[in-house]
C-alpha atoms as a PDB file:
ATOM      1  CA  UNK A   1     -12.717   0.018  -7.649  1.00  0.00           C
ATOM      2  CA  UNK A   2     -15.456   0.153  -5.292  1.00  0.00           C
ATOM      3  CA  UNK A   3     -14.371   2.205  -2.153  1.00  0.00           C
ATOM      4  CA  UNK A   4     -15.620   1.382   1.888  1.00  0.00           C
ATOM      5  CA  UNK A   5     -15.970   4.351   4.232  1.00  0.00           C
ATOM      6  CA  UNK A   6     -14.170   7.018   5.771  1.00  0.00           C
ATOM      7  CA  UNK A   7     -12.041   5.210   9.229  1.00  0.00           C
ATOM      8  CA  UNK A   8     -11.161   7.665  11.893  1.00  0.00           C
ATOM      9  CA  UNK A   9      -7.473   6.944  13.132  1.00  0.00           C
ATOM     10  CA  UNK A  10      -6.398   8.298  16.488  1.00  0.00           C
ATOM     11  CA  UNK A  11      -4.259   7.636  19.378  1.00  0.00           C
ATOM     12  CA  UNK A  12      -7.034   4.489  19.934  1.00  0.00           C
ATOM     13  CA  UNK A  13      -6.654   3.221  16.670  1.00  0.00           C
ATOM     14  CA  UNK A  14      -5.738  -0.077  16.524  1.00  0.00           C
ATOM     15  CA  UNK A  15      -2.206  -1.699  16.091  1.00  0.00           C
ATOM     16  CA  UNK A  16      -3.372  -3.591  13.287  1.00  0.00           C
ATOM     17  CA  UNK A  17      -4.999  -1.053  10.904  1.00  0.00           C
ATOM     18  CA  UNK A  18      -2.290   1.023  11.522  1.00  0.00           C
ATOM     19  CA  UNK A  19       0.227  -1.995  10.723  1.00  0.00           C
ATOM     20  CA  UNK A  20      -2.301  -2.664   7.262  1.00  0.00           C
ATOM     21  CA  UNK A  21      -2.035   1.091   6.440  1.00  0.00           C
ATOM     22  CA  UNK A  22       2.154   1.084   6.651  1.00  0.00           C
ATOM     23  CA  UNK A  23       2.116  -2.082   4.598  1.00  0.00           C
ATOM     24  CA  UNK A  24       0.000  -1.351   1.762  1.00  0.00           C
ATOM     25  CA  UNK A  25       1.948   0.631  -0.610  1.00  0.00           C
ATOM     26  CA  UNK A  26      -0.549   1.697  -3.334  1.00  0.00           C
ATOM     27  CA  UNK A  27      -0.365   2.320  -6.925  1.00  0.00           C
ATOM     28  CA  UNK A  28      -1.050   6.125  -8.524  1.00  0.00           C
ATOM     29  CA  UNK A  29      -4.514   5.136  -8.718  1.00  0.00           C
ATOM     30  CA  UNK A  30      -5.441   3.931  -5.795  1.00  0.00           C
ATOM     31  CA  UNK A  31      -3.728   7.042  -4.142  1.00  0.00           C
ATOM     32  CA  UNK A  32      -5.700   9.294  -6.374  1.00  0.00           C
ATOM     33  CA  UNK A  33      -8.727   6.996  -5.675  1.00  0.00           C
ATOM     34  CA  UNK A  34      -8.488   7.882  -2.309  1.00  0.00           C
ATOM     35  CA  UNK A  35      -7.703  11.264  -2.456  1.00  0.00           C
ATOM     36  CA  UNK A  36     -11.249  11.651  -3.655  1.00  0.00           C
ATOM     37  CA  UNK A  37     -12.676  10.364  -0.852  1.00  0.00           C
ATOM     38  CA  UNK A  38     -10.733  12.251   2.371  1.00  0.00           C
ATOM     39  CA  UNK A  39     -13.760  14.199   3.932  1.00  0.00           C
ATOM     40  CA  UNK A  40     -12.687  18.331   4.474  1.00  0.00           C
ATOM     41  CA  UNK A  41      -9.901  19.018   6.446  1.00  0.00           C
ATOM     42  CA  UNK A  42     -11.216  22.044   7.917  1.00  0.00           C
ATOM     43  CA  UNK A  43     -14.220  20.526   9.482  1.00  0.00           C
ATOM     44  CA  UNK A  44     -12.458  16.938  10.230  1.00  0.00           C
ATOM     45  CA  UNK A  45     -11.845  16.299  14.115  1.00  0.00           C
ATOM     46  CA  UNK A  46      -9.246  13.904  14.314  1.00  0.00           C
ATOM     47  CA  UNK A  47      -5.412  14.142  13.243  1.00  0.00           C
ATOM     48  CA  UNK A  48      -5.555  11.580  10.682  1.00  0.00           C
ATOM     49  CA  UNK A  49      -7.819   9.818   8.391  1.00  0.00           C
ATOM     50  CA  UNK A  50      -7.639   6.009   6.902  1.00  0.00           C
ATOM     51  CA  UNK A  51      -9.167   5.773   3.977  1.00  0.00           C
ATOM     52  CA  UNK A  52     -10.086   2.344   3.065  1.00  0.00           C
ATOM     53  CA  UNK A  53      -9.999   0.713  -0.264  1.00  0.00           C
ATOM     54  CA  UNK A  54     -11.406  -2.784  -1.506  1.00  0.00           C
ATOM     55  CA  UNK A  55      -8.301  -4.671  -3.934  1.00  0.00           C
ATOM     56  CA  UNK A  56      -8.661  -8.040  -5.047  1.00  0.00           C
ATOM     57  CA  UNK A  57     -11.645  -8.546  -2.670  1.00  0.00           C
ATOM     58  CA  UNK A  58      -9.101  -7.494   0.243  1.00  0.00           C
ATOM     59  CA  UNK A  59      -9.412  -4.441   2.401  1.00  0.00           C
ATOM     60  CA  UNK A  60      -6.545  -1.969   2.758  1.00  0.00           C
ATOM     61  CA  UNK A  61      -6.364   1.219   4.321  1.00  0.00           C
ATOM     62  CA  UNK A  62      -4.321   4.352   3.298  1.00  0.00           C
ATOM     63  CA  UNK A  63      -3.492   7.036   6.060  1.00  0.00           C
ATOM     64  CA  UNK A  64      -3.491  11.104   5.599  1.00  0.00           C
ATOM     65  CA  UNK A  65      -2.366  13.300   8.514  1.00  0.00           C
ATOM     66  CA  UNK A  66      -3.666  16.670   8.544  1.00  0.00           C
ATOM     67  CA  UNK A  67      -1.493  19.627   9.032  1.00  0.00           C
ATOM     68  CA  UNK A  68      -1.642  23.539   8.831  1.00  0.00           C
ATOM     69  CA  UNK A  69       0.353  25.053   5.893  1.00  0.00           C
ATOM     70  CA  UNK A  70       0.565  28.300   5.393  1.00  0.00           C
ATOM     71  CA  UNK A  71      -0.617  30.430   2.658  1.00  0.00           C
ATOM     72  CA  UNK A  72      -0.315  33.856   2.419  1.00  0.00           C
ATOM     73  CA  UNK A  73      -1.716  35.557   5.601  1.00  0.00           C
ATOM     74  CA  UNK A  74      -4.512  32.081   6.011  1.00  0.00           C
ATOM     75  CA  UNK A  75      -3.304  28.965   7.643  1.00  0.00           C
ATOM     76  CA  UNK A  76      -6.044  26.155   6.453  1.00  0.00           C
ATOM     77  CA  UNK A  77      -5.397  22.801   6.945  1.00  0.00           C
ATOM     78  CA  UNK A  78      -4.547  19.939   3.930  1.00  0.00           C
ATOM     79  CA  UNK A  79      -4.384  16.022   4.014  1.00  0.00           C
ATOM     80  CA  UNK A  80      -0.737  14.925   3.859  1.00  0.00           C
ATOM     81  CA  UNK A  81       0.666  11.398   2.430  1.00  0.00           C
ATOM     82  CA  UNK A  82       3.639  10.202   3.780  1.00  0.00           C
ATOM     83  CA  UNK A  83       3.631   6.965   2.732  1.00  0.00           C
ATOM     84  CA  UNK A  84       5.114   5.484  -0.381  1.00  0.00           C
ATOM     85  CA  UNK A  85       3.697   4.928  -3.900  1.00  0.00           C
ATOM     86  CA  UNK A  86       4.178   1.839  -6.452  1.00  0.00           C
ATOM     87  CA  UNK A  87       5.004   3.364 -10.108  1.00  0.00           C
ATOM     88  CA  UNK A  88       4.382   1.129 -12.864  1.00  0.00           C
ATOM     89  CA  UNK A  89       5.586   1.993 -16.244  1.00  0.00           C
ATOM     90  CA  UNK A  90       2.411   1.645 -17.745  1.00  0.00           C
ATOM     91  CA  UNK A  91       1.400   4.081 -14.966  1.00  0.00           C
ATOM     92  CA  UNK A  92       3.827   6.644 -17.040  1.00  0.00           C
ATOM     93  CA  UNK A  93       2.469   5.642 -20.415  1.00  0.00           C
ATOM     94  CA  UNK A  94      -0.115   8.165 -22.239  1.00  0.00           C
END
């Protein structure tokens, strides 16, 4: 699945990629697809991250939010989904 760049998302992101990224509900794959591609969260400016993906020749974008957790004494930074995910049985199949 051939992947596009990173987009930025912030308070000046647009209605409509924001609208595409709640609408999109990906598969396992995809998500995991894109989870490859989110830049470092520790060195990433912005809030939030849409990472776009190319499916059936259409583009969709799938947003992370980044947040502090805390780990022991450290509090780094992670990518957080919120969104939804589309299970398929043969998704569950080995």
């Amino acid at each position: 699945m051939p992947q596009l760049p990173h987009r930025r998302s912030s308070n000046s992101a647009s209605t409509a990629s924001r609208s595409e990224a709640t609408k999109f509900i990906p598969n396992l794959a995809q998500l995991q697809q894109a989870i490859k591609d989110l830049p470092d969260p520790e060195i990433w400016s912005e809030n939030t991250c849409l990472v776009a993906l190319l499916v059936d020749k259409k583009r969709h974008f799938i947003e992370f939010t980044r947040k502090r957790i805390t780990r022991g004494s450290a509090r780094p930074y992670r990518w957080i989904y919120e969104g939804k995910v589309l299970i398929r049985k043969r998704d569950s199949e080995a």
